[in-house]
N, C-alpha and C. Protein backbone atom coordinates (compact mmCIF):
# COMPACT_ATOMS: atom_id res chain seq x y z
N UNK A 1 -33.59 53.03 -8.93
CA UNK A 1 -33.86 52.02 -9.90
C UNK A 1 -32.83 50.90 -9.77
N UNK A 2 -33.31 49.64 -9.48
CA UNK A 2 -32.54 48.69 -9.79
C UNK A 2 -31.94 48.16 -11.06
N UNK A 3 -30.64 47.84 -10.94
CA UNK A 3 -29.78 47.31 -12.36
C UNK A 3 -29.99 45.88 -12.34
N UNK A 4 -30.64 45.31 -13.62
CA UNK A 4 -30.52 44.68 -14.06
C UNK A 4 -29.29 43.56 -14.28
N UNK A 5 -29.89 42.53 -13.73
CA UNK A 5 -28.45 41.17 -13.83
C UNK A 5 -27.50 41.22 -14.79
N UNK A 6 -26.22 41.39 -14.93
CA UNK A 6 -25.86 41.00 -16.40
C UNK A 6 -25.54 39.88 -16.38
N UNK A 7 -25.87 39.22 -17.11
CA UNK A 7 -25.06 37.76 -18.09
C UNK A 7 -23.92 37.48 -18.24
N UNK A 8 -23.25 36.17 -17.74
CA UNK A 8 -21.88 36.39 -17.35
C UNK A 8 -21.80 36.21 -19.39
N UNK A 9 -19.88 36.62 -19.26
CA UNK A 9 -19.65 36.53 -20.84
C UNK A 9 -19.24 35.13 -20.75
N UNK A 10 -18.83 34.83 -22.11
CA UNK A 10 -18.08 33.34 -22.47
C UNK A 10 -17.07 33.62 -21.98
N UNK A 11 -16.41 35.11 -21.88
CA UNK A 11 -14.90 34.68 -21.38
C UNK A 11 -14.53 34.57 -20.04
N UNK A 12 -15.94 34.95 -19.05
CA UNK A 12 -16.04 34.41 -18.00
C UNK A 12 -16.04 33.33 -17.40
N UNK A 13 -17.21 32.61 -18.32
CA UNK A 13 -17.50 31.67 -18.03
C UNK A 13 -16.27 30.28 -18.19
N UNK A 14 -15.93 30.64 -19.67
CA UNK A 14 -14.14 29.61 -19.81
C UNK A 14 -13.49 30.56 -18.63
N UNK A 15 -13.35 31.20 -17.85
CA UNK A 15 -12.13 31.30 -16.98
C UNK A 15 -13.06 30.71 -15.60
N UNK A 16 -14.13 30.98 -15.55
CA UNK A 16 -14.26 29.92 -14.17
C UNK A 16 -14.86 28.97 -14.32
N UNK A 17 -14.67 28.28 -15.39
CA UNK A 17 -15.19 26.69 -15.31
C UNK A 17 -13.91 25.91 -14.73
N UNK A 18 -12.50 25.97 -15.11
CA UNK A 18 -11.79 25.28 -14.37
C UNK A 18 -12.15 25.27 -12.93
N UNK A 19 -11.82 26.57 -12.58
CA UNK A 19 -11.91 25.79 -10.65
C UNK A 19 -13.53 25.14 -10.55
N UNK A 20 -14.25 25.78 -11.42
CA UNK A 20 -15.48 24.98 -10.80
C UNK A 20 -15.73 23.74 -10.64
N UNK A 21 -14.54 22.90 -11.83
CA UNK A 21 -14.67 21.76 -12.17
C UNK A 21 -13.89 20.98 -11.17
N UNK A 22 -12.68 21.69 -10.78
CA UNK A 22 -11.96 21.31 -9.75
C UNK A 22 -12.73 21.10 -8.51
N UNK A 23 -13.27 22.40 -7.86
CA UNK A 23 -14.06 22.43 -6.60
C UNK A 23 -15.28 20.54 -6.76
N UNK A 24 -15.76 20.72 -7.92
CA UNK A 24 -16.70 19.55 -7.86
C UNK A 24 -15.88 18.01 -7.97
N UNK A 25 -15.32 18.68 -8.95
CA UNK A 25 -14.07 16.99 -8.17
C UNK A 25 -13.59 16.69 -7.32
N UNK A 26 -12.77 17.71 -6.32
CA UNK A 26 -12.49 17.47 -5.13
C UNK A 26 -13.20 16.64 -4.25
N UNK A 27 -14.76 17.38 -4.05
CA UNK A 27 -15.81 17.62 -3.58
C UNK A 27 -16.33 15.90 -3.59
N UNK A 28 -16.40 15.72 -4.70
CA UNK A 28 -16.98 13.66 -5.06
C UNK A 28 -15.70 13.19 -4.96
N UNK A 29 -14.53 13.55 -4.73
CA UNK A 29 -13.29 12.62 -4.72
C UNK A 29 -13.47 12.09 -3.15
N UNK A 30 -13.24 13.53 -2.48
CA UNK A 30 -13.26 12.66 -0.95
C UNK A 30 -13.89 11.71 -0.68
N UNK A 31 -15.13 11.61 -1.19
CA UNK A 31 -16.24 10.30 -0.61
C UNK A 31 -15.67 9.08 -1.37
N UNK A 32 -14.97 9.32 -2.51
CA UNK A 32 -14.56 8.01 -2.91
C UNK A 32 -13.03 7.50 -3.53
N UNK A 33 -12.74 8.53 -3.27
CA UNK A 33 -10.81 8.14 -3.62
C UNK A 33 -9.78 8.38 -1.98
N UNK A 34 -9.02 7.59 -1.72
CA UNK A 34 -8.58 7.48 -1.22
C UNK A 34 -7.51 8.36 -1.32
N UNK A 35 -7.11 9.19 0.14
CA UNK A 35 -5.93 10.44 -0.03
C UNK A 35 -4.99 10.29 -0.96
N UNK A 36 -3.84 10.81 -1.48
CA UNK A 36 -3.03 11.11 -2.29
C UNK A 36 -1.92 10.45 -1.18
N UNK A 37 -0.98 9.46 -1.46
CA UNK A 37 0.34 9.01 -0.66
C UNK A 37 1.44 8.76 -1.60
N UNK A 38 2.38 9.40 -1.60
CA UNK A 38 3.54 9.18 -2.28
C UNK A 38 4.65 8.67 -1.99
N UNK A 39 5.57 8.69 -2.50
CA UNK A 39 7.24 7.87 -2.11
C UNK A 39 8.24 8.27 -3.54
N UNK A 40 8.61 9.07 -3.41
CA UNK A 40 9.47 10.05 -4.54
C UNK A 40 8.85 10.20 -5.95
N UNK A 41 9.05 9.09 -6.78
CA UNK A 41 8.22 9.57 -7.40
C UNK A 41 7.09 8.57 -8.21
N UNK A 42 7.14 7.45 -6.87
CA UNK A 42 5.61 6.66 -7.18
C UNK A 42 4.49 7.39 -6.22
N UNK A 43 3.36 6.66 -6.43
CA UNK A 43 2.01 7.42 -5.59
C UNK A 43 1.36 5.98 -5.67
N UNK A 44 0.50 6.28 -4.60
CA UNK A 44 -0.25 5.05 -4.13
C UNK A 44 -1.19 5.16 -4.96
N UNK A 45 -1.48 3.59 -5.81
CA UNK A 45 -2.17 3.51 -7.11
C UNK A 45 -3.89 2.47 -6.86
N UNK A 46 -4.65 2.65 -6.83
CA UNK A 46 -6.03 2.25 -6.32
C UNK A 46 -6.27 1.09 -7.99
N UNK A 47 -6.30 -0.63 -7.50
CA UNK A 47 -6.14 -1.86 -8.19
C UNK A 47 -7.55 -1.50 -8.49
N UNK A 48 -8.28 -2.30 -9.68
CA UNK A 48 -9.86 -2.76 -9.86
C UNK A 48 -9.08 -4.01 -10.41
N UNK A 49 -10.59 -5.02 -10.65
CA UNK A 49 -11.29 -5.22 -9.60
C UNK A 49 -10.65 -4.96 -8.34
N UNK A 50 -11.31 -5.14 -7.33
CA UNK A 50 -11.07 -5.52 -5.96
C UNK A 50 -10.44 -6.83 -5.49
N UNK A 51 -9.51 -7.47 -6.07
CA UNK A 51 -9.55 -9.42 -5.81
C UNK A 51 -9.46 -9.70 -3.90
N UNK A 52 -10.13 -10.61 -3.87
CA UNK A 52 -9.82 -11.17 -2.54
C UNK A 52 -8.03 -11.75 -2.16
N UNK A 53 -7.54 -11.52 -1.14
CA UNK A 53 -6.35 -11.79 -0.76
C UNK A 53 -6.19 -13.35 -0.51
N UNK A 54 -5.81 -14.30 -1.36
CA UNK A 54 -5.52 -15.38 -1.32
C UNK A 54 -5.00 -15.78 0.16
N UNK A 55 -5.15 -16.61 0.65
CA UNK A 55 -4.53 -17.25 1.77
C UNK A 55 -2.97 -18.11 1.15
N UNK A 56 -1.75 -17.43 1.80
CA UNK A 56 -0.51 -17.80 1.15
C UNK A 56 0.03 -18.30 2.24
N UNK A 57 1.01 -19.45 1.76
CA UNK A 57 1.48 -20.51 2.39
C UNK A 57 3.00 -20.18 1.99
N UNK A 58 3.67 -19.87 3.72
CA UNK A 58 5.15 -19.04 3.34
C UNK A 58 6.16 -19.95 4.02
N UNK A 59 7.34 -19.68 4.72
CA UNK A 59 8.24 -19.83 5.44
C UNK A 59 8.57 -18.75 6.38
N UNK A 60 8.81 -18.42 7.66
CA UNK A 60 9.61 -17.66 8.18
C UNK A 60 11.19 -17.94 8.01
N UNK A 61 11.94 -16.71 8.70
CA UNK A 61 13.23 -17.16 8.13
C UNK A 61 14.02 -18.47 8.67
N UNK A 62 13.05 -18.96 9.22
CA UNK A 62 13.55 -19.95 10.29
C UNK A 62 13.43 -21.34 9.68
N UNK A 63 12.35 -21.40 8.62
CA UNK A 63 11.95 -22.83 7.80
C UNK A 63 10.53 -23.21 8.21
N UNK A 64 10.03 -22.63 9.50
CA UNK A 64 8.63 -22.52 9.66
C UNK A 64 7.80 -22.24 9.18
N UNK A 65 6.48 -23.22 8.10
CA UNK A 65 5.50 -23.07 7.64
C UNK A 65 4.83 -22.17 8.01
N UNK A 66 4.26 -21.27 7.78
CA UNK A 66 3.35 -20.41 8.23
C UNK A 66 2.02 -19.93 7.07
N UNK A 67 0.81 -19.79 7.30
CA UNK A 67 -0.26 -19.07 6.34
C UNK A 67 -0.42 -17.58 6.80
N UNK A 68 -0.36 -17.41 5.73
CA UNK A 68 -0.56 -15.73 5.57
C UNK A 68 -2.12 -15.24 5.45
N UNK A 69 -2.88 -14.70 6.09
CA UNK A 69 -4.25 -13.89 5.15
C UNK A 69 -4.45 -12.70 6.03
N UNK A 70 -5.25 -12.23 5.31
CA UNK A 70 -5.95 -10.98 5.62
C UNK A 70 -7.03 -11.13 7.08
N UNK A 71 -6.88 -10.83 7.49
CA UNK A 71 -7.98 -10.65 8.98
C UNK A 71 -9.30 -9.85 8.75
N UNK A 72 -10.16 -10.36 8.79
CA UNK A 72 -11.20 -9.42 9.13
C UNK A 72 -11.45 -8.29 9.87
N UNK A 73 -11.75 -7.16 9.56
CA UNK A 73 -11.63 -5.41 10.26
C UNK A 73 -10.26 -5.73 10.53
N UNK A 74 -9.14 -5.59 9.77
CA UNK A 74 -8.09 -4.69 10.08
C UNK A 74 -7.54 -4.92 8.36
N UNK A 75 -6.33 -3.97 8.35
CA UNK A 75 -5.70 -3.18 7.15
C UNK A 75 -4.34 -4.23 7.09
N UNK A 76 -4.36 -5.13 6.14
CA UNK A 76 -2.81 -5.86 6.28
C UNK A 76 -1.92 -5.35 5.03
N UNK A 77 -0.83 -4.99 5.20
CA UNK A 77 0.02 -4.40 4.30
C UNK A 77 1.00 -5.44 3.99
N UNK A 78 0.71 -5.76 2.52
CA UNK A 78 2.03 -6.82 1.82
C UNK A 78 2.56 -6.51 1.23
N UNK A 79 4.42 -6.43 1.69
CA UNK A 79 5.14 -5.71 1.05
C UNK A 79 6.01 -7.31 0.57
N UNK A 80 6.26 -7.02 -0.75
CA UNK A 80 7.29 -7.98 -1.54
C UNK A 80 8.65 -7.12 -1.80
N UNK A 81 9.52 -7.96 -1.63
CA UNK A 81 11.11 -7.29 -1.56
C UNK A 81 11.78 -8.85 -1.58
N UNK A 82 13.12 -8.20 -2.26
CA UNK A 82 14.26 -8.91 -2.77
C UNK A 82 15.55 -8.53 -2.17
N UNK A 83 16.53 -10.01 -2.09
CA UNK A 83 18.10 -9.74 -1.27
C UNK A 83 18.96 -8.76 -1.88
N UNK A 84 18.65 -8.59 -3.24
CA UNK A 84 19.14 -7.66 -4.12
C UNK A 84 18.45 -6.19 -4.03
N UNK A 85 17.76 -6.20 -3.40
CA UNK A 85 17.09 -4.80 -3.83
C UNK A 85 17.37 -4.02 -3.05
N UNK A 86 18.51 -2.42 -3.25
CA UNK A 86 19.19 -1.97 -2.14
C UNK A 86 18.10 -1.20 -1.43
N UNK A 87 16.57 -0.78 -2.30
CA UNK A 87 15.77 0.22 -2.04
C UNK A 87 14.92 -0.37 -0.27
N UNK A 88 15.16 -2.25 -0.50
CA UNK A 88 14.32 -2.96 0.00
C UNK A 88 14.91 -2.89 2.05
N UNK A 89 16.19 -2.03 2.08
CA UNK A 89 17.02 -1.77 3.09
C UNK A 89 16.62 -0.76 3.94
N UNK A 90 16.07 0.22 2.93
CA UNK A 90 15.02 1.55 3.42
C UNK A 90 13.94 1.46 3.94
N UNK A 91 13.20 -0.08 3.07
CA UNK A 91 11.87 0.26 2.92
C UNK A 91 11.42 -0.77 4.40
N UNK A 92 12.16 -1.82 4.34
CA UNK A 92 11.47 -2.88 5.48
C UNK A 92 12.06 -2.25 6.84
N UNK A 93 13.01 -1.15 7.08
CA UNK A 93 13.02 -0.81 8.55
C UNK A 93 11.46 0.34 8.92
N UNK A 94 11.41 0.88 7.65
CA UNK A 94 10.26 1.76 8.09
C UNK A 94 8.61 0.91 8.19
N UNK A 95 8.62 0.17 7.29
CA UNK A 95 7.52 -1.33 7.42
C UNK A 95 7.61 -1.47 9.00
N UNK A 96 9.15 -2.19 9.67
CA UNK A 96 9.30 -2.57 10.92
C UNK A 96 8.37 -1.34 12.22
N UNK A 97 9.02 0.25 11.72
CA UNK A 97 8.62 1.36 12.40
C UNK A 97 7.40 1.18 12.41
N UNK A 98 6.61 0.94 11.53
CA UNK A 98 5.00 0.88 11.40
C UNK A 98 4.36 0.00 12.21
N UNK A 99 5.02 -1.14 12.23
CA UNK A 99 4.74 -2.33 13.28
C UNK A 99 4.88 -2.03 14.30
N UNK A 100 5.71 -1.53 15.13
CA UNK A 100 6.22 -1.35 16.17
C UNK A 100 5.25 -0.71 16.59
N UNK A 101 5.07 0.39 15.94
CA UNK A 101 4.53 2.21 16.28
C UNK A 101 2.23 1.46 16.96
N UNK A 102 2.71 -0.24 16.48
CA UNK A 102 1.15 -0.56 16.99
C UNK A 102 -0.08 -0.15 16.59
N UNK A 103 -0.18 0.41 15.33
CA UNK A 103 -1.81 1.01 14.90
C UNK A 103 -2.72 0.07 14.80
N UNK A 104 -3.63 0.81 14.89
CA UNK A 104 -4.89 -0.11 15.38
C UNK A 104 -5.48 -0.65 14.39
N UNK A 105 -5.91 -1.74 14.56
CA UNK A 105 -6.19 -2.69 13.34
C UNK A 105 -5.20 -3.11 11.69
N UNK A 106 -4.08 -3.15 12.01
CA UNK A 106 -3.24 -3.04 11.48
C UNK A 106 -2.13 -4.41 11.27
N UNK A 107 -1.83 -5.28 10.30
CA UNK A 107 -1.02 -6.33 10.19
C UNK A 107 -0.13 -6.27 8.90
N UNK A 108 1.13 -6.09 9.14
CA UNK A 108 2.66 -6.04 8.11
C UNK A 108 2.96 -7.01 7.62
N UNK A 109 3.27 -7.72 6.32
CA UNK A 109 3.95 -9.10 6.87
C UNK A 109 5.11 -8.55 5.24
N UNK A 110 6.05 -9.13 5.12
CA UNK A 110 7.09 -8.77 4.19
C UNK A 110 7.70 -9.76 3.53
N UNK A 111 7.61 -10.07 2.44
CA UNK A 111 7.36 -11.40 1.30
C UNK A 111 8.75 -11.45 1.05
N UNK A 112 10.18 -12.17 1.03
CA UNK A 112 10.92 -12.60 0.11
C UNK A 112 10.68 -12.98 -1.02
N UNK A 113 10.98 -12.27 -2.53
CA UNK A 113 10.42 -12.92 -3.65
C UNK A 113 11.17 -13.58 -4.33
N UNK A 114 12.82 -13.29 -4.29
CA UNK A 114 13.71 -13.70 -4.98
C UNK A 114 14.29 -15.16 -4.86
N UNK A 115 14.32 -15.76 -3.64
CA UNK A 115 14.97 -16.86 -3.27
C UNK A 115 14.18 -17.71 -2.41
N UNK A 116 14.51 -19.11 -2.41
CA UNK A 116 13.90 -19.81 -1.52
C UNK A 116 15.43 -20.09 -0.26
N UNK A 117 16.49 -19.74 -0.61
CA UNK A 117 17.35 -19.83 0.14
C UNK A 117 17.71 -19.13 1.61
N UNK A 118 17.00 -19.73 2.57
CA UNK A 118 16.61 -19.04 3.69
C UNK A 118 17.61 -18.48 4.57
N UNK A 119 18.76 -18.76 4.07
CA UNK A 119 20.07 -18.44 4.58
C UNK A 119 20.39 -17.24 4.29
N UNK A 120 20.43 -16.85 3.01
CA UNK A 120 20.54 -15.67 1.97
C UNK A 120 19.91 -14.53 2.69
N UNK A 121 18.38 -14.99 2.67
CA UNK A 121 17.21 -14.37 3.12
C UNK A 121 17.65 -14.17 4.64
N UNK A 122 17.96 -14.63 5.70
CA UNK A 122 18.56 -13.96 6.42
C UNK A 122 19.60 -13.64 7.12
N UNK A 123 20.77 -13.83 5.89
CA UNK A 123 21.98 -12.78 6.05
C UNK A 123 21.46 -11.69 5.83
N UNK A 124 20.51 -10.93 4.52
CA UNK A 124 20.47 -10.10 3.93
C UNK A 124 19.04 -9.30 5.39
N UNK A 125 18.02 -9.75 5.76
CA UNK A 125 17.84 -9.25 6.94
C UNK A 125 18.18 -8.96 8.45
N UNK A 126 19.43 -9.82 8.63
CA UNK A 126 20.34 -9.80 9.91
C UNK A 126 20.49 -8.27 10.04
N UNK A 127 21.16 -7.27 9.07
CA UNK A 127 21.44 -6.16 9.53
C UNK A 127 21.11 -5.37 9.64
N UNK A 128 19.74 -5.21 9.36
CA UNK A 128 18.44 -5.30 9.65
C UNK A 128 18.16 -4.56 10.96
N UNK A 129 17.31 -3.69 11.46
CA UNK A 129 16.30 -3.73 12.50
C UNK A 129 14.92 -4.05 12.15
N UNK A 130 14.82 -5.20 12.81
CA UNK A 130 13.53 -5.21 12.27
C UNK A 130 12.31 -6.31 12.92
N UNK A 131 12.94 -6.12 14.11
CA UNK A 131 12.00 -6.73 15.30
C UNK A 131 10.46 -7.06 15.30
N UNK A 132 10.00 -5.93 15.48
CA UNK A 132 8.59 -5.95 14.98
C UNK A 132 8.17 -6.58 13.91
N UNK A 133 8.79 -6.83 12.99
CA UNK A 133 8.30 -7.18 11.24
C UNK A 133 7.72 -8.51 11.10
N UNK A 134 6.89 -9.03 10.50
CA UNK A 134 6.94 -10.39 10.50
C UNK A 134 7.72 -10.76 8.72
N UNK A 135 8.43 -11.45 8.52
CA UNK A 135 9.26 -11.52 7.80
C UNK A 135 8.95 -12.83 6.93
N UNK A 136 8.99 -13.09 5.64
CA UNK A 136 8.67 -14.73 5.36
C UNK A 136 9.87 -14.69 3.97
N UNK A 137 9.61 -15.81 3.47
CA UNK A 137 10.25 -16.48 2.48
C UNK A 137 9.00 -16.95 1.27
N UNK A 138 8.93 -16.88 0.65
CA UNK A 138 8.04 -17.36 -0.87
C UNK A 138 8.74 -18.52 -1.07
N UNK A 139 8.37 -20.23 -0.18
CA UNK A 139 9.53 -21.18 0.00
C UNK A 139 8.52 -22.17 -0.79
N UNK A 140 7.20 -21.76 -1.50
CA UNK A 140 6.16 -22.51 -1.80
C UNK A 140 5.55 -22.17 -2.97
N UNK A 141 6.10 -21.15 -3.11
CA UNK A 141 5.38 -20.52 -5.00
C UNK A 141 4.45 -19.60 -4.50
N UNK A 142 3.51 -19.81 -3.66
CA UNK A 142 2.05 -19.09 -3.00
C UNK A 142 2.41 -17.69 -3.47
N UNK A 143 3.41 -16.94 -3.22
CA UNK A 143 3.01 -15.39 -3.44
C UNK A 143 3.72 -15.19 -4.96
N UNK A 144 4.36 -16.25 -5.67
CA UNK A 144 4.70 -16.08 -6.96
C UNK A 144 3.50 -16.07 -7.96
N UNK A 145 2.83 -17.49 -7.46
CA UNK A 145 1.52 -17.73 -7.79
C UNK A 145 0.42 -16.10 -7.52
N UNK A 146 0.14 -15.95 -6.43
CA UNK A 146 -0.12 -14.79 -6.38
C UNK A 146 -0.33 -13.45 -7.07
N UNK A 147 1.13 -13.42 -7.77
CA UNK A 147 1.63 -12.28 -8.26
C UNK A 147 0.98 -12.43 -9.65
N UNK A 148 0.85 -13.64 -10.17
CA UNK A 148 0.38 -13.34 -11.30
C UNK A 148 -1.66 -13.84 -11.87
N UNK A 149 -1.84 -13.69 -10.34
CA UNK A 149 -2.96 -13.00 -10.32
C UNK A 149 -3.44 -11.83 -9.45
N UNK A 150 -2.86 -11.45 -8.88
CA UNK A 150 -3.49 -10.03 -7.95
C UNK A 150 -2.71 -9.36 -7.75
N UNK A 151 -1.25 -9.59 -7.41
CA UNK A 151 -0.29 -8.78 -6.57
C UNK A 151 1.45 -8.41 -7.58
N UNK A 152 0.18 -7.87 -8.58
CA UNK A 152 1.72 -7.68 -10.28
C UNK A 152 2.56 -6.97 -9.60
N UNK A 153 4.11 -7.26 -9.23
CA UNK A 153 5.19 -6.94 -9.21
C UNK A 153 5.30 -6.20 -10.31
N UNK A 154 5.59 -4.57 -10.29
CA UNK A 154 5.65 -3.62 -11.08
C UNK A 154 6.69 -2.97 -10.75
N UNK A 155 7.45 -3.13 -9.49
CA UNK A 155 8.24 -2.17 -9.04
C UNK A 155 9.22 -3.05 -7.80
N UNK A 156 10.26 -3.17 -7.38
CA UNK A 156 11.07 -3.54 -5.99
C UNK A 156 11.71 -2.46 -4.95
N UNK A 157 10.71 -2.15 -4.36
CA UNK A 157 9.73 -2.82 -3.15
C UNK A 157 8.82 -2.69 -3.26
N UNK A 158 7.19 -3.35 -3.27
CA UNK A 158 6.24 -3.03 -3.71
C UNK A 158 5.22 -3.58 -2.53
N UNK A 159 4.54 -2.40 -1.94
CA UNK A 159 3.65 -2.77 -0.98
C UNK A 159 1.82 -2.79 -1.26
N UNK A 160 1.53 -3.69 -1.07
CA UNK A 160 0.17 -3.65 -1.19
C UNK A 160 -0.94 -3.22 -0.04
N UNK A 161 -1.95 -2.74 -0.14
CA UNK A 161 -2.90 -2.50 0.64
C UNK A 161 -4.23 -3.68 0.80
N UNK A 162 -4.19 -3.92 1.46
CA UNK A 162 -5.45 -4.97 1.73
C UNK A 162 -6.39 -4.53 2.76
N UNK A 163 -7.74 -4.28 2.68
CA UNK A 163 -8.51 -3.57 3.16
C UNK A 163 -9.29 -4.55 3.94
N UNK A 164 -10.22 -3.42 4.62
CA UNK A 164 -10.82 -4.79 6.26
C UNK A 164 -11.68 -5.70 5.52
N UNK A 165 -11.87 -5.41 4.27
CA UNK A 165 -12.85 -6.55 3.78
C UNK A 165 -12.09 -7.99 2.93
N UNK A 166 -10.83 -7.61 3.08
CA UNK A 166 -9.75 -9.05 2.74
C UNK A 166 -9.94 -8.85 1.32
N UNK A 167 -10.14 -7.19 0.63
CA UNK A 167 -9.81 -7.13 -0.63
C UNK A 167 -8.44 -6.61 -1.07
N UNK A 168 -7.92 -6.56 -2.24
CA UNK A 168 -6.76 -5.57 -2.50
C UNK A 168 -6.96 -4.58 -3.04
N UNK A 169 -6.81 -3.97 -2.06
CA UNK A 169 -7.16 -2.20 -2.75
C UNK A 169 -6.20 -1.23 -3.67
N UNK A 170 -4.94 -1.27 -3.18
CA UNK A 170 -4.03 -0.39 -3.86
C UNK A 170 -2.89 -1.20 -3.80
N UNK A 171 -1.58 -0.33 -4.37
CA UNK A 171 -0.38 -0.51 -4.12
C UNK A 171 0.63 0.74 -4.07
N UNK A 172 1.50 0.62 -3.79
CA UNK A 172 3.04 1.10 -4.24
C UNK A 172 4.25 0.85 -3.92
N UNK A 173 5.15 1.48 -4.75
CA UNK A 173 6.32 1.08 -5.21
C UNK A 173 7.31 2.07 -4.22
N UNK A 174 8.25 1.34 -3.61
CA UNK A 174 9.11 2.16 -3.41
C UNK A 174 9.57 1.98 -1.30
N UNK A 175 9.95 3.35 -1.16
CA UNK A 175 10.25 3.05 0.03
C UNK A 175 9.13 4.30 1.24
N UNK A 176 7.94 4.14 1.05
CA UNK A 176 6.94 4.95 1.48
C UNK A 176 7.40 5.32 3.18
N UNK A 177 7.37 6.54 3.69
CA UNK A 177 7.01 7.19 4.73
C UNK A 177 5.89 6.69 5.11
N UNK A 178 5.12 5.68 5.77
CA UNK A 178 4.27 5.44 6.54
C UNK A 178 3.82 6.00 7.70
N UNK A 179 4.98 6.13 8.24
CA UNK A 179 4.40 7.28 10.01
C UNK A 179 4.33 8.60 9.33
N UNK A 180 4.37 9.01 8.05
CA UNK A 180 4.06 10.72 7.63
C UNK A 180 2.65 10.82 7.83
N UNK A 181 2.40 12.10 7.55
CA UNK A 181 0.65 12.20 8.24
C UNK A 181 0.26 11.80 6.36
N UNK A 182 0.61 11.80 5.35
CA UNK A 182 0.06 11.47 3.93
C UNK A 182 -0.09 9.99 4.64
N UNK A 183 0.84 9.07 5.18
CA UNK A 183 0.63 7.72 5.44
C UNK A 183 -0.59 7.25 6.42
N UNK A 184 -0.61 7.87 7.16
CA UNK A 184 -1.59 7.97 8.45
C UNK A 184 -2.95 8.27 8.11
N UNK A 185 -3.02 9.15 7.07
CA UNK A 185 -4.33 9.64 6.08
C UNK A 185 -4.60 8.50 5.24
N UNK A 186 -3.81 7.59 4.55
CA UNK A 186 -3.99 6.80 4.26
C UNK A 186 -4.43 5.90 4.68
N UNK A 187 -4.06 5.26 5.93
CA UNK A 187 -4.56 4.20 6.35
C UNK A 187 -5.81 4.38 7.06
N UNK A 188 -5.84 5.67 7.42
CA UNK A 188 -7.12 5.91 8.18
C UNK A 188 -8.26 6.00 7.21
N UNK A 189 -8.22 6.27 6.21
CA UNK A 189 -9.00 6.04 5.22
C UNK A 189 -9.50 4.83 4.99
N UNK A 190 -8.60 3.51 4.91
CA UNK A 190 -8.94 2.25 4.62
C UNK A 190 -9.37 1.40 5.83
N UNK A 191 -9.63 2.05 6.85
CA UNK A 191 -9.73 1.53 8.69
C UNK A 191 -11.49 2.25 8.47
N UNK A 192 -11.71 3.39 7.97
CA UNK A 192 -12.74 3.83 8.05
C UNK A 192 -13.78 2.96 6.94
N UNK A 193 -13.43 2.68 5.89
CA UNK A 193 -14.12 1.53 4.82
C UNK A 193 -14.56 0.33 5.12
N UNK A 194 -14.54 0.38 6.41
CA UNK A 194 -15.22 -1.25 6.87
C UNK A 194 -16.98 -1.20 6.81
């Protein structure tokens, strides 16, 4: 004789609704949240809207005008940092590493926010490695202007994500591991969103 199904109890059921709920979040997260990337104890934070990346009008450290934008199919990362900011010493050699290291579809560029004094700006990167980097000055307002529409300075060093569609997708704060595989997951995520 066959036994009859039993009926799970309620106290079953409250003990496996958590993971179930988990398993199904996971499950719809991948298709639409972008991996988990950290940097002690910020995490890479996903902006709404989406704003388009203004075209910004900078200086290199040299006094050379230059425009800044986003490229079509590739991932440009804008990091804002200050002469004062000791975190900003950590954060732009590993920016530089990222550059260097050549990923594909991939453009760095690293905002001076504090000064228009280009001297300042590069004493304070002279000691620096940072070859690869492309480096500017805010010698025009453009990324001040900026900031207080798309790119809120919340934190010093603060890098933004700009995705192949020349939107802004995320940010964070701090001095992020980029060549870690959390970083690499990251970007490969936003390389695959085109």
């Amino acid at each position: 004789m066959r036994e009859k199904p039993r009926a799970l109890s309620r106290r079953s059921l409250l003990i496996a609704a958590p993971a179930y709920l988990t398993v199904l979040r996971t499950a719809g997260a991948q298709d639409s949240w972008p991996p988990v990337f950290e940097a002690g104890r910020s995490q890479f934070t996903v902006v709404r809207p989406h704003a388009l990346m203004p075209q910004l009008r900078l200086q290199d450290p040299h006094g050379k005008d230059v425009v800044v934008a986003a490229k079509p199919g590739s991932i440009t990362l804008v990091n804002f940092w200050a002469t004062w900011c000791a975190a900003c010493k950590l954060d732009l050699p590993m920016l530089a590493s990222l550059a260097a290291s050549r990923p594909e579809r991939l453009d760095v560029v690293a905002i001076c926010t504090d000064t228009k004094d280009l001297r300042k700006a590069r004493t304070f990167l002279g000691g620096l490695s940072l070859q690869s980097l492309a480096c500017y000055v805010d010698a025009h307002g453009a990324a001040a202007q900026a900031s207080t529409e798309m790119f809120s300075i919340v934190g010093m060093p603060i890098t933004y994500l700009v995705g192949t569609g020349g939107r802004v997708e995320g940010y964070i704060t701090g001095a992020p591991d980029w060549l870690s595989p959390a970083g690499t997951r990251l970007l490969q995520y936003y390389r695959e969103q085109s």
